[in-house]
C-alpha atoms as a PDB file:
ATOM      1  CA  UNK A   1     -15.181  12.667 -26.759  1.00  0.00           C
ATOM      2  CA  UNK A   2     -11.603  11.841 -28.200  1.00  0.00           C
ATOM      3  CA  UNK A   3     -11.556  11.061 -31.804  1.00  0.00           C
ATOM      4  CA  UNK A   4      -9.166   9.049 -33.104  1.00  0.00           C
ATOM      5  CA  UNK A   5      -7.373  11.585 -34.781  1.00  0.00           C
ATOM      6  CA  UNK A   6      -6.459  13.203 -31.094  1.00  0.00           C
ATOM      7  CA  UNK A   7      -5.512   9.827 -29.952  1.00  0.00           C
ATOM      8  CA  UNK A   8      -3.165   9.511 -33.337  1.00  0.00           C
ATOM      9  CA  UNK A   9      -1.425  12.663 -32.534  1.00  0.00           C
ATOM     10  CA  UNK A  10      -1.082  12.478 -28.608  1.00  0.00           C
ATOM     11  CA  UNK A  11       0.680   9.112 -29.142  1.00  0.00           C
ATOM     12  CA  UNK A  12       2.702  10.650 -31.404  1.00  0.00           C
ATOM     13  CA  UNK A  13       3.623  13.283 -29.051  1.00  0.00           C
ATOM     14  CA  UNK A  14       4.424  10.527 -26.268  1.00  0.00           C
ATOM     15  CA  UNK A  15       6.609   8.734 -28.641  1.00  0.00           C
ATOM     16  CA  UNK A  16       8.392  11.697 -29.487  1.00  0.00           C
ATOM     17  CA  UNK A  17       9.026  11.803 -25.641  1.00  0.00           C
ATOM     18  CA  UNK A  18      10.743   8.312 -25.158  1.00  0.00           C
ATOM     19  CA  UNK A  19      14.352   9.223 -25.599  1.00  0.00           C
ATOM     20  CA  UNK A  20      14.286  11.128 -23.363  1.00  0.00           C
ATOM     21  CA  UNK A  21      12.446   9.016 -21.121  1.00  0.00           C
ATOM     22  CA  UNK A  22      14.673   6.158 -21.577  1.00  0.00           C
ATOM     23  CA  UNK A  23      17.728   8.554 -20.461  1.00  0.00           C
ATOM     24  CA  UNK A  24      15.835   9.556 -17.344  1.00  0.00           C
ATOM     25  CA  UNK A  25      14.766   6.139 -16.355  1.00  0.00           C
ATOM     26  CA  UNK A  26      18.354   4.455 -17.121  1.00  0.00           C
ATOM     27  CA  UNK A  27      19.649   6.870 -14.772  1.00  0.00           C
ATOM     28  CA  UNK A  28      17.616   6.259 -11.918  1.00  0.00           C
ATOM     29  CA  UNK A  29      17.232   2.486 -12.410  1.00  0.00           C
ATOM     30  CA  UNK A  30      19.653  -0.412 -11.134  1.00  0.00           C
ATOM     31  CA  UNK A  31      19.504  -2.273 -14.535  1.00  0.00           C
ATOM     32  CA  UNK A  32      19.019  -1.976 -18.184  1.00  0.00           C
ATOM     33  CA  UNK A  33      15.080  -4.342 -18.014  1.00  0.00           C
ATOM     34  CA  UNK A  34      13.960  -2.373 -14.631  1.00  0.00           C
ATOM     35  CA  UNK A  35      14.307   1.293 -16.976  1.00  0.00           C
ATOM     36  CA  UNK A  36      12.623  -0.808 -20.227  1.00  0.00           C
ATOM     37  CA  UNK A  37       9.764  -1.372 -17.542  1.00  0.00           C
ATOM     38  CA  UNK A  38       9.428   1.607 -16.417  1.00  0.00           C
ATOM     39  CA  UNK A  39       9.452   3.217 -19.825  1.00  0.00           C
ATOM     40  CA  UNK A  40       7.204   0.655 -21.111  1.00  0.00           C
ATOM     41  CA  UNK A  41       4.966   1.499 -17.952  1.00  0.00           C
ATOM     42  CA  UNK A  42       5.010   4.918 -18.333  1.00  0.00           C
ATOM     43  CA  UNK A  43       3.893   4.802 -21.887  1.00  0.00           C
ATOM     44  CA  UNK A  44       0.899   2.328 -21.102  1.00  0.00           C
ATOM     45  CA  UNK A  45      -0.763   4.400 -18.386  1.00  0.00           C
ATOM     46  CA  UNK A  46      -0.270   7.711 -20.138  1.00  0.00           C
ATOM     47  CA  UNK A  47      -2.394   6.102 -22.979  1.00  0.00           C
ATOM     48  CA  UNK A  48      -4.595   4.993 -21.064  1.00  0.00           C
ATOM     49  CA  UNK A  49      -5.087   8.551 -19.160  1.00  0.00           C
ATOM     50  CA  UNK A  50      -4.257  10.275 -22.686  1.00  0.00           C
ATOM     51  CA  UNK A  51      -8.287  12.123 -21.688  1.00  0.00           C
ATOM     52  CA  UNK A  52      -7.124  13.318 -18.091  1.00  0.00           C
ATOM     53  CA  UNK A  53      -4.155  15.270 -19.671  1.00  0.00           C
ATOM     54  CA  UNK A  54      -4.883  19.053 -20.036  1.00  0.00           C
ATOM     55  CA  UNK A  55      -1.994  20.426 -20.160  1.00  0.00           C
ATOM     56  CA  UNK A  56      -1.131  22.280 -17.312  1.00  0.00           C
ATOM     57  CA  UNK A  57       2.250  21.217 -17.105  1.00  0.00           C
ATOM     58  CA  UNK A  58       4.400  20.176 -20.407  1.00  0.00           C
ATOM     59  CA  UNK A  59       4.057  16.560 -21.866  1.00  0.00           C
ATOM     60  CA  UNK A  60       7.890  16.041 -20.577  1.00  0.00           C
ATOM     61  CA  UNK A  61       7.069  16.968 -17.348  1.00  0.00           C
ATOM     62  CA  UNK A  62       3.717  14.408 -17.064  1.00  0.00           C
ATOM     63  CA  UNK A  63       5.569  11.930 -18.493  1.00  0.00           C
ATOM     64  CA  UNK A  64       8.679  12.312 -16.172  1.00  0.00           C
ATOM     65  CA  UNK A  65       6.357  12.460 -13.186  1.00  0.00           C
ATOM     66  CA  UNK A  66       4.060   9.330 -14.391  1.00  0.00           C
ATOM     67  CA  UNK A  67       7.388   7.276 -14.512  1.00  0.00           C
ATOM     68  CA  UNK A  68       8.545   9.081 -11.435  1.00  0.00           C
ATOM     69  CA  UNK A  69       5.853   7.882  -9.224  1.00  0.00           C
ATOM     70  CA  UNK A  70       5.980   4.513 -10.780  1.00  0.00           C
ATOM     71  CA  UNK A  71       9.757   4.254  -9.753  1.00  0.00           C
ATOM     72  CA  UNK A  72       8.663   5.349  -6.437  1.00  0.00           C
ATOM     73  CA  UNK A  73       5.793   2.985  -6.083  1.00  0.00           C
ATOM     74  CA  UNK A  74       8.088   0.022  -6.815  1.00  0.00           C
ATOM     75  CA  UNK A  75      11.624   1.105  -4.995  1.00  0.00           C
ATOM     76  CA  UNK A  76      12.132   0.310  -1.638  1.00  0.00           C
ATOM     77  CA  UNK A  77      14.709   2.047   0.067  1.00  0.00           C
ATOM     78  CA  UNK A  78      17.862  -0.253   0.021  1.00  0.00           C
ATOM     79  CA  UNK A  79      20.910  -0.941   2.063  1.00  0.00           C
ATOM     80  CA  UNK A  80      23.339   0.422  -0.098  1.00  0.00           C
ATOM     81  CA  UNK A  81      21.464   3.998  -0.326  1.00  0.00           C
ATOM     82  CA  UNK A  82      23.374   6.510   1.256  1.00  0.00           C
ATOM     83  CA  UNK A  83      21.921   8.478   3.413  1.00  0.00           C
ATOM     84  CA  UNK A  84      21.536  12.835   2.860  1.00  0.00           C
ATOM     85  CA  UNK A  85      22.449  13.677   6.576  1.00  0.00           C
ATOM     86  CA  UNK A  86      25.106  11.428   6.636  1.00  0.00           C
ATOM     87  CA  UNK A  87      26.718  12.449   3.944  1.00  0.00           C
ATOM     88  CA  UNK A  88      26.096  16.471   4.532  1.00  0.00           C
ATOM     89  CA  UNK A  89      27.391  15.320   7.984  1.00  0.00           C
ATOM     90  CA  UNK A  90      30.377  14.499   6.551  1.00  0.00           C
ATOM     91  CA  UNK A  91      30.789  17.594   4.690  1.00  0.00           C
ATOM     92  CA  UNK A  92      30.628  19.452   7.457  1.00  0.00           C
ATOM     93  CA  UNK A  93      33.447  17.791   8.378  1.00  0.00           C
ATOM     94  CA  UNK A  94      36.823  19.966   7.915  1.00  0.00           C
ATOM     95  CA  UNK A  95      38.987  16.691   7.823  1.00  0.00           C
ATOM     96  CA  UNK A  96      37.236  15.328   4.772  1.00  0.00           C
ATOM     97  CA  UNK A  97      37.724  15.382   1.627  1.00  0.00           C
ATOM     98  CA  UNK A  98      38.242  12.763  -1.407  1.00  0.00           C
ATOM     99  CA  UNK A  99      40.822  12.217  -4.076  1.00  0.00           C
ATOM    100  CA  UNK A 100      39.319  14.572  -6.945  1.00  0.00           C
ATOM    101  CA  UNK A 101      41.260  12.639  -9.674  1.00  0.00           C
ATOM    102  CA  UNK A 102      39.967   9.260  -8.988  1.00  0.00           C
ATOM    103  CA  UNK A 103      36.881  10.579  -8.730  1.00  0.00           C
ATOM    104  CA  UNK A 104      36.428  12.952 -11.730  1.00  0.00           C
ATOM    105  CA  UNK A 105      37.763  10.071 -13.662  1.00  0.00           C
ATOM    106  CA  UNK A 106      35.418   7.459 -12.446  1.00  0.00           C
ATOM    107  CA  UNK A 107      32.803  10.164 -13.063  1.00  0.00           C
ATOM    108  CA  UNK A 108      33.758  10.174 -16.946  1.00  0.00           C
ATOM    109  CA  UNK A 109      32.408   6.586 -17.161  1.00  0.00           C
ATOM    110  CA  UNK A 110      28.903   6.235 -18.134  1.00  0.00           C
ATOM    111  CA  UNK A 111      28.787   2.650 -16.232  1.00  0.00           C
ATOM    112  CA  UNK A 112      30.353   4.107 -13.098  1.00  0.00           C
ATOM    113  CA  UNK A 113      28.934   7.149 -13.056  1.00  0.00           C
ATOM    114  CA  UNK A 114      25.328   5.235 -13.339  1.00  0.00           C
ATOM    115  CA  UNK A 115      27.046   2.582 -10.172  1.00  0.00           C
ATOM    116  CA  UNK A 116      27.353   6.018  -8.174  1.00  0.00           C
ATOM    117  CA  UNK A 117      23.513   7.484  -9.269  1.00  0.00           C
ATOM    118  CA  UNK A 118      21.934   4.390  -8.225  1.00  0.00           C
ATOM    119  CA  UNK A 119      23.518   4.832  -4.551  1.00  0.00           C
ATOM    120  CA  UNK A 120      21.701   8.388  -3.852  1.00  0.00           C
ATOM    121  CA  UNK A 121      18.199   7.716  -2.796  1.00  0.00           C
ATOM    122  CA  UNK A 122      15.225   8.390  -5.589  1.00  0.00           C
ATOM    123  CA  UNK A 123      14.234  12.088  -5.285  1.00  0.00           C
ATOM    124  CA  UNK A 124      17.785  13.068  -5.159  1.00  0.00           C
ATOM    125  CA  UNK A 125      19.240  11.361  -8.009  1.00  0.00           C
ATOM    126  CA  UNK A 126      16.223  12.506 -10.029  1.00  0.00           C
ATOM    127  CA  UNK A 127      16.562  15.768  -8.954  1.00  0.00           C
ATOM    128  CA  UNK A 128      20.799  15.571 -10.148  1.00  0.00           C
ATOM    129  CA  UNK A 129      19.430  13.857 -13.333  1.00  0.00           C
ATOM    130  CA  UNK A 130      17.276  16.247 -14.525  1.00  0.00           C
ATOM    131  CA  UNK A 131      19.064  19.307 -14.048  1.00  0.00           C
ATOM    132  CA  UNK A 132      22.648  18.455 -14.391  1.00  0.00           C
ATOM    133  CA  UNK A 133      21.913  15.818 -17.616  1.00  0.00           C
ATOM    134  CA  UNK A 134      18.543  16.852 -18.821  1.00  0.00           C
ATOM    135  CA  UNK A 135      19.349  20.658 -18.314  1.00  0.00           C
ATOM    136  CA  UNK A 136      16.209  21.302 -16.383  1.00  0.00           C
ATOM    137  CA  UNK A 137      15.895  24.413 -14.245  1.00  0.00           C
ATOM    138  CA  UNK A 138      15.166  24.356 -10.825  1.00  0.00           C
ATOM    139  CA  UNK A 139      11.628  25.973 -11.211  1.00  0.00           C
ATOM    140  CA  UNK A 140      10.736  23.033 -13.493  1.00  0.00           C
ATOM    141  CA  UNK A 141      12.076  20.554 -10.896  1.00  0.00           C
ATOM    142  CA  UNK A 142      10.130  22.358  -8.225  1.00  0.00           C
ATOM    143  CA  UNK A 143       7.526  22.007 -10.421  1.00  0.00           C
ATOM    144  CA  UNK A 144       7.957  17.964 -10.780  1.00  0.00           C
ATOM    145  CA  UNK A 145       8.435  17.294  -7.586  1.00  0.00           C
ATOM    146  CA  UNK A 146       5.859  19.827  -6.252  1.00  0.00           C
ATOM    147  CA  UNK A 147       7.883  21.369  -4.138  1.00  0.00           C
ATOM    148  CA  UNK A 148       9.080  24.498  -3.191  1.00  0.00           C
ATOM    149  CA  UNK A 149      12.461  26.455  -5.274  1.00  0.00           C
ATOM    150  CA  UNK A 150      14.434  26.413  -2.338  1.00  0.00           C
ATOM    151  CA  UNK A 151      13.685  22.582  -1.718  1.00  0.00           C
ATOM    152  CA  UNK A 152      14.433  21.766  -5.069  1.00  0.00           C
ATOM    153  CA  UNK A 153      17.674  23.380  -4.705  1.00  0.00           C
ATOM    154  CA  UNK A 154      18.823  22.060  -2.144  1.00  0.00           C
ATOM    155  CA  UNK A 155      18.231  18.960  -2.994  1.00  0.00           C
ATOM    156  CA  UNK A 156      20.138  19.424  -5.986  1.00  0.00           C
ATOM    157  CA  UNK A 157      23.034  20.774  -4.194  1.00  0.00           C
ATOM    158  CA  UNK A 158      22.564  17.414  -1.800  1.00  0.00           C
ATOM    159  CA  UNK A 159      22.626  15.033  -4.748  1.00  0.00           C
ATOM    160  CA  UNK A 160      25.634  16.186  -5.907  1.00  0.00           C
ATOM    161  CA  UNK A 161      27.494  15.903  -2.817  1.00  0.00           C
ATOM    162  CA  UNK A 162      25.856  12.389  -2.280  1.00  0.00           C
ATOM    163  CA  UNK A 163      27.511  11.831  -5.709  1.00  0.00           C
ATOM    164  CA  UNK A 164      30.772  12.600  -5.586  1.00  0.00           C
ATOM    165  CA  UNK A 165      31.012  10.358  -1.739  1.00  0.00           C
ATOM    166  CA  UNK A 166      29.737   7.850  -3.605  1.00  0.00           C
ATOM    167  CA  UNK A 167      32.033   7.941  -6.546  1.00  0.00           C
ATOM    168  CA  UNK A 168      34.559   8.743  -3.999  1.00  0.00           C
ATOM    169  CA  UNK A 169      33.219   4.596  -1.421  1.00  0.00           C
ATOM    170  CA  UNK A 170      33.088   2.992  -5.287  1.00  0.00           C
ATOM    171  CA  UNK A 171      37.178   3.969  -5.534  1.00  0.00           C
ATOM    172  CA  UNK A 172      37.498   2.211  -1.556  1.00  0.00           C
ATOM    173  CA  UNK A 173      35.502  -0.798  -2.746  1.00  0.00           C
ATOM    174  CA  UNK A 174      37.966  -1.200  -5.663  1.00  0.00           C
ATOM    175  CA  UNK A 175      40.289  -1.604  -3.896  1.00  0.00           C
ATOM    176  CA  UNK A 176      39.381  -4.072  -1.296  1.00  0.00           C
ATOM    177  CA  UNK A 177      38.960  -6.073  -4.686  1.00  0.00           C
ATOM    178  CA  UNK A 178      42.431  -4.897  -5.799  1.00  0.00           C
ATOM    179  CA  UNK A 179      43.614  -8.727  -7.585  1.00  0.00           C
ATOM    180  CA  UNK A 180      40.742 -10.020  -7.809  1.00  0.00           C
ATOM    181  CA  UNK A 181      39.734 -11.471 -11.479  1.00  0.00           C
ATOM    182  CA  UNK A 182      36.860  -9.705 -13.416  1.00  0.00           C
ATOM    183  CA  UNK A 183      35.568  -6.695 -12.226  1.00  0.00           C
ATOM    184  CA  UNK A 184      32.536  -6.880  -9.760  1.00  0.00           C
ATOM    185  CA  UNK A 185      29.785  -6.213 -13.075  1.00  0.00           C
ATOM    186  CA  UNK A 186      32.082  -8.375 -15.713  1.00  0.00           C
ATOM    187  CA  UNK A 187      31.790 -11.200 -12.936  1.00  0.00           C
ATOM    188  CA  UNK A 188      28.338 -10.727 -12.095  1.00  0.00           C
ATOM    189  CA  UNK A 189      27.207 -10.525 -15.574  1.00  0.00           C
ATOM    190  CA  UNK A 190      28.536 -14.197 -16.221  1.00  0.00           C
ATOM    191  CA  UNK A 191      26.707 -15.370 -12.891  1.00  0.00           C
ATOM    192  CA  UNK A 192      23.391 -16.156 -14.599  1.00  0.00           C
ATOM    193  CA  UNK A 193      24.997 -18.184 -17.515  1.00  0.00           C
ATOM    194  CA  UNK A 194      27.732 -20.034 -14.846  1.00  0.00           C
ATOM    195  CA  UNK A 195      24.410 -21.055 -12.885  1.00  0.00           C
ATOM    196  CA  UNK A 196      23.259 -22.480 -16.081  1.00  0.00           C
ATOM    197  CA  UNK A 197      26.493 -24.444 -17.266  1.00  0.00           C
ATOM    198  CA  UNK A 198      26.774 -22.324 -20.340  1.00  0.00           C
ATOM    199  CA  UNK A 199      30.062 -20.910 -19.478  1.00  0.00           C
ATOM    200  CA  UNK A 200      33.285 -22.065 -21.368  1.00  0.00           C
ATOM    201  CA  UNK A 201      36.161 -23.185 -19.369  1.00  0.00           C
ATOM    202  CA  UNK A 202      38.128 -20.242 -19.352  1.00  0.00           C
ATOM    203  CA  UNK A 203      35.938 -17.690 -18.159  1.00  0.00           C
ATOM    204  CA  UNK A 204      33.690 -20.502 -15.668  1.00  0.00           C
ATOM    205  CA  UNK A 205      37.521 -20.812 -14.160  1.00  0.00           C
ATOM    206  CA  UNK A 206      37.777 -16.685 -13.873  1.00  0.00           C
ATOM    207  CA  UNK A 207      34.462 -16.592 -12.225  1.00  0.00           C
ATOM    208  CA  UNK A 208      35.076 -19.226  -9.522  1.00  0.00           C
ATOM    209  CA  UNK A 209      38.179 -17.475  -9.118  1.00  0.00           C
ATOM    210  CA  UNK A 210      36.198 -13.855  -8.062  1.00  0.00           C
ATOM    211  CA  UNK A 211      33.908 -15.448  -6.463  1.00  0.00           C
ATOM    212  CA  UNK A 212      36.528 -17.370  -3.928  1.00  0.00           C
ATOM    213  CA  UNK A 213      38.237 -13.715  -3.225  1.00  0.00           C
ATOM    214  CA  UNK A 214      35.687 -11.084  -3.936  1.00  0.00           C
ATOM    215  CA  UNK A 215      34.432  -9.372  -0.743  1.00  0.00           C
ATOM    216  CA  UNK A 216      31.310  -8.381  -1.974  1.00  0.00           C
ATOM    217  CA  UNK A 217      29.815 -11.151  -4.729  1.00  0.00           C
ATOM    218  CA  UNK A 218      29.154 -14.193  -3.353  1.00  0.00           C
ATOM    219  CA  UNK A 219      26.666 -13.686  -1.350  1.00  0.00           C
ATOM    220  CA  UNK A 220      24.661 -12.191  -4.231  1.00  0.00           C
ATOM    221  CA  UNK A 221      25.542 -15.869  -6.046  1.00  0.00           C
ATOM    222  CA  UNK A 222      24.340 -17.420  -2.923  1.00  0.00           C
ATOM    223  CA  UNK A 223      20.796 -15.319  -3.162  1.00  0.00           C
ATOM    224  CA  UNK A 224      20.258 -15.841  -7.096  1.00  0.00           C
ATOM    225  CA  UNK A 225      21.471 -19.885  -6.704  1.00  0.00           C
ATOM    226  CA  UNK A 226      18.752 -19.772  -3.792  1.00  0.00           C
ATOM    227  CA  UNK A 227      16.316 -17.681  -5.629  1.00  0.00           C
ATOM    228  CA  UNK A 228      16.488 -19.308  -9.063  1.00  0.00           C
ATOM    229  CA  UNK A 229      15.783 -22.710  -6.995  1.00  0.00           C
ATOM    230  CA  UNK A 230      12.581 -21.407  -4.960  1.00  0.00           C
ATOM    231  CA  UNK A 231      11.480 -20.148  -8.491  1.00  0.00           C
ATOM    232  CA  UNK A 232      11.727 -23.201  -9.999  1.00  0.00           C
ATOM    233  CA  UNK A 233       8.608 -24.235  -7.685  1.00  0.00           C
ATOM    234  CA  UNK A 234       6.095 -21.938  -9.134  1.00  0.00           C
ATOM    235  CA  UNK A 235       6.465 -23.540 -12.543  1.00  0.00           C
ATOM    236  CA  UNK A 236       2.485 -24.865 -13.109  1.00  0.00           C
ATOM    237  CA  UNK A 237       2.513 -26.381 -16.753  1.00  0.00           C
ATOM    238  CA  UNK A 238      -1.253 -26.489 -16.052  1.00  0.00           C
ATOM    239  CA  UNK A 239      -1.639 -22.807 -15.756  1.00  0.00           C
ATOM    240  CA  UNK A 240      -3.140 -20.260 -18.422  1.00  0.00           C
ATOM    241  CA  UNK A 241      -3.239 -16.753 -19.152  1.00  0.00           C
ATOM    242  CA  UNK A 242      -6.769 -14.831 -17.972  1.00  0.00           C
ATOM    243  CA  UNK A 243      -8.973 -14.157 -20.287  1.00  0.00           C
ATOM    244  CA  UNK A 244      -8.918  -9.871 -19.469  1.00  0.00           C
ATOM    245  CA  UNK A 245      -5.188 -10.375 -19.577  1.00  0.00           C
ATOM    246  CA  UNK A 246      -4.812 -11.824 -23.197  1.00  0.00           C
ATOM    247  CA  UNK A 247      -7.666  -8.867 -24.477  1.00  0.00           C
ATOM    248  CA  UNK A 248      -5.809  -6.524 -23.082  1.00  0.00           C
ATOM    249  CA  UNK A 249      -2.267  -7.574 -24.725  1.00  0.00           C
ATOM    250  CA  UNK A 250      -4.226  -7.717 -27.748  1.00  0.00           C
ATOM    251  CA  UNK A 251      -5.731  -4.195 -27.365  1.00  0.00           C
ATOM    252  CA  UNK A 252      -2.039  -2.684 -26.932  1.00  0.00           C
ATOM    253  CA  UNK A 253      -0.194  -4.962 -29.476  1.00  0.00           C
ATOM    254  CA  UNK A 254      -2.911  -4.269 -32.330  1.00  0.00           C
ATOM    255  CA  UNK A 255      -3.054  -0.432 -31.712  1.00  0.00           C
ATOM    256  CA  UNK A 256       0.400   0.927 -33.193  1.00  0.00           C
ATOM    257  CA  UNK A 257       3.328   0.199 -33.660  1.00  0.00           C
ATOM    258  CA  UNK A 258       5.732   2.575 -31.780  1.00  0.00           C
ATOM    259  CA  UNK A 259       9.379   4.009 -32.951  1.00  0.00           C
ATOM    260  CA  UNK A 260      11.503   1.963 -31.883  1.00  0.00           C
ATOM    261  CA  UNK A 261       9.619  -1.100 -31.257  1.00  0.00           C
ATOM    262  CA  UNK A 262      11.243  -4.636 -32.263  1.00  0.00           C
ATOM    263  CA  UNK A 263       9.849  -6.351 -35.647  1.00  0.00           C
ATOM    264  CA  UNK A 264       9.109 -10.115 -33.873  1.00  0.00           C
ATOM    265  CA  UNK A 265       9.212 -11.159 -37.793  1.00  0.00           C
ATOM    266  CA  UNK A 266      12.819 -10.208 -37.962  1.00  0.00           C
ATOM    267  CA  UNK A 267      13.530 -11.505 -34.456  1.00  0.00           C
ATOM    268  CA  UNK A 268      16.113  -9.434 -31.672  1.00  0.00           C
ATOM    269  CA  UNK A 269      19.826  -9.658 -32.049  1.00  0.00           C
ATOM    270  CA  UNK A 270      20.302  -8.447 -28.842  1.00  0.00           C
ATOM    271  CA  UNK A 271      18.471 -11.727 -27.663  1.00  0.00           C
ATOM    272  CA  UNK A 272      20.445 -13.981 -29.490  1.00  0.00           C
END
C-alpha cells in the first residue's frame, strides 16, 4: 500500500524532473501549448502509475519515455518531415554540400534551430535532443528507446545530418521569401488576431502584404479561416461537463500545488 508520505515524496521527485522535461518536450514539439500538453500529460499519468514505478530505469528516463510515447501516440508523420534515406542519400552524394556559415549561424538561434528539430522525424530528433542538449550517452538512449548501442548511434549520427539539411532547405526557403514583409513566424503569429479584427492598421497592412507575396503562408490562412469557421459549428451552449470529468479535475486541482504552477488568484500576464 502507498502511504501518503511516498506519494508526497515521489511527486516531489517528478516535479523536480519538469525542467528538464519542458526542455525535452519544447524541442520535439511544433509549438509552445503542444510541449505544455505534453508536459502536463506526462506528469498526470506518472501520478497516476506513481505504484507501477520500481525503479529499474532512473525517474528521468520514465519520465522522458512516458512523454515520449505520448508524443508518439499523438504525431502523425507530416509532409514537411524529411526523410533519413533521403537525406543519407544525399550525403552520399560527393557534389553536395551546404553553406556552413549560413548554417552554423541559423543554428545559433534557439527559434531556428527548434524550426530545423521539428523537420527530423520523432525518434531522431529525440535521439539529437537528448544527447547533444541533454548530454545523454548513447547507452542511456539505447536504453530509452530500447534499442540496441549501435542503433542508437546511428541514429544519432542520422539526426544530425537530417539537421544540418534542414537548417541548410530553411536558408533556400528564406530566400524564396527574400522582400517579403514579416518573417514567415512574425506573420503567422499575427494571423489569429488579423482573423479576429484585433490588428491595428499598421501591422493588419504588413500582414496582407506577406500574405499577397509569401510562397508558403497563405494557404495555412486559408486552412485556419476554414478551420476556425467549421469550429464555430460545434459551439452547443446547451452542453455540460460529465460528471467523472469535473471529479476528476477536482481530484488533480485539490491534490498539490506544483512548482511552477500559475496562482489563478493573481491571474497570468502572459494571458493578458
Amino acid at each position: 500500500m502507498v502511504t501518503d508520505q511516498a506519494t508526497e515524496d515521489f511527486g516531489t521527485a517528478v516535479a523536480a524532473e519538469l525542467p528538464a522535461l519542458y526542455r525535452y518536450a519544447s524541442s520535439i514539439t511544433t509549438n509552445e501549448a503542444e510541449a505544455q500538453d505534453l508536459v502536463g500529460d506526462t506528469v498526470l499519468r506518472a501520478l497516476e502509475r506513481a505504484g507501477q514505478y520500481r525503479a529499474e530505469a532512473s525517474l528521468r528516463t520514465w519520465l522522458h519515455q512516458i512523454l515520449y510515447h505520448l508524443a508518439i501516440d499523438r504525431g502523425r508523420r507530416h509532409a514537411y518531415e524529411l526523410r533519413s534515406s533521403d537525406v543519407e542519400a544525399r550525403w552520399r552524394d560527393e557534389t553536395y554540400s551546404v553553406d556552413a556559415e549560413t548554417v552554423v549561424e541559423r543554428a545559433e538561434s534557439a527559434a531556428e534551430l527548434r524550426d530545423a528539430l521539428v523537420h527530423l522525424p520523432q525518434h531522431y530528433r529525440s535521439a539529437v535532443v537528448l544527447h547533444d542538449a541533454e548530454g545523454w550517452s548513447a547507452n542511456e538512449i539505447a536504453d530509452f528507446l530500447g534499442i540496441s548501442l549501435p542503433a542508437a548511434k546511428q541514429r544519432i549520427r542520422r539526426g544530425r545530418m537530417m539537421l544540418v539539411s534542414a537548417l541548410s532547405q530553411r536558408q533556400r526557403r528564406h530566400e524564396a521569401n527574400a522582400g517579403v514583409p514579416l518573417s514567415c513566424w512574425e506573420a503567422r503569429e499575427q494571423v489569429s488576431s488579423y482573423i479576429d479584427g484585433d490588428l491595428e492598421t499598421g501591422k493588419r497592412a504588413a500582414l496582407e502584404a506577406h500574405l499577397a507575396r509569401c510562397a508558403t503562408c497563405p494557404p495555412l490562412y486559408q486552412a485556419l479561416v476554414g478551420t476556425t469557421t467549421s469550429l464555430g459549428h460545434l459551439h452547443d451552449p446547451d452542453s455540460v461537463i460529465p460528471p467523472a470529468l469535473a471529479d476528476r479535475v477536482r481530484r488533480y486541482l485539490g491534490s498539490r500545488s506544483l512548482p511552477g504552477e500559475v496562482d489563478e488568484t493573481r491571474g497570468n500576464d502572459e494571458d493578458e
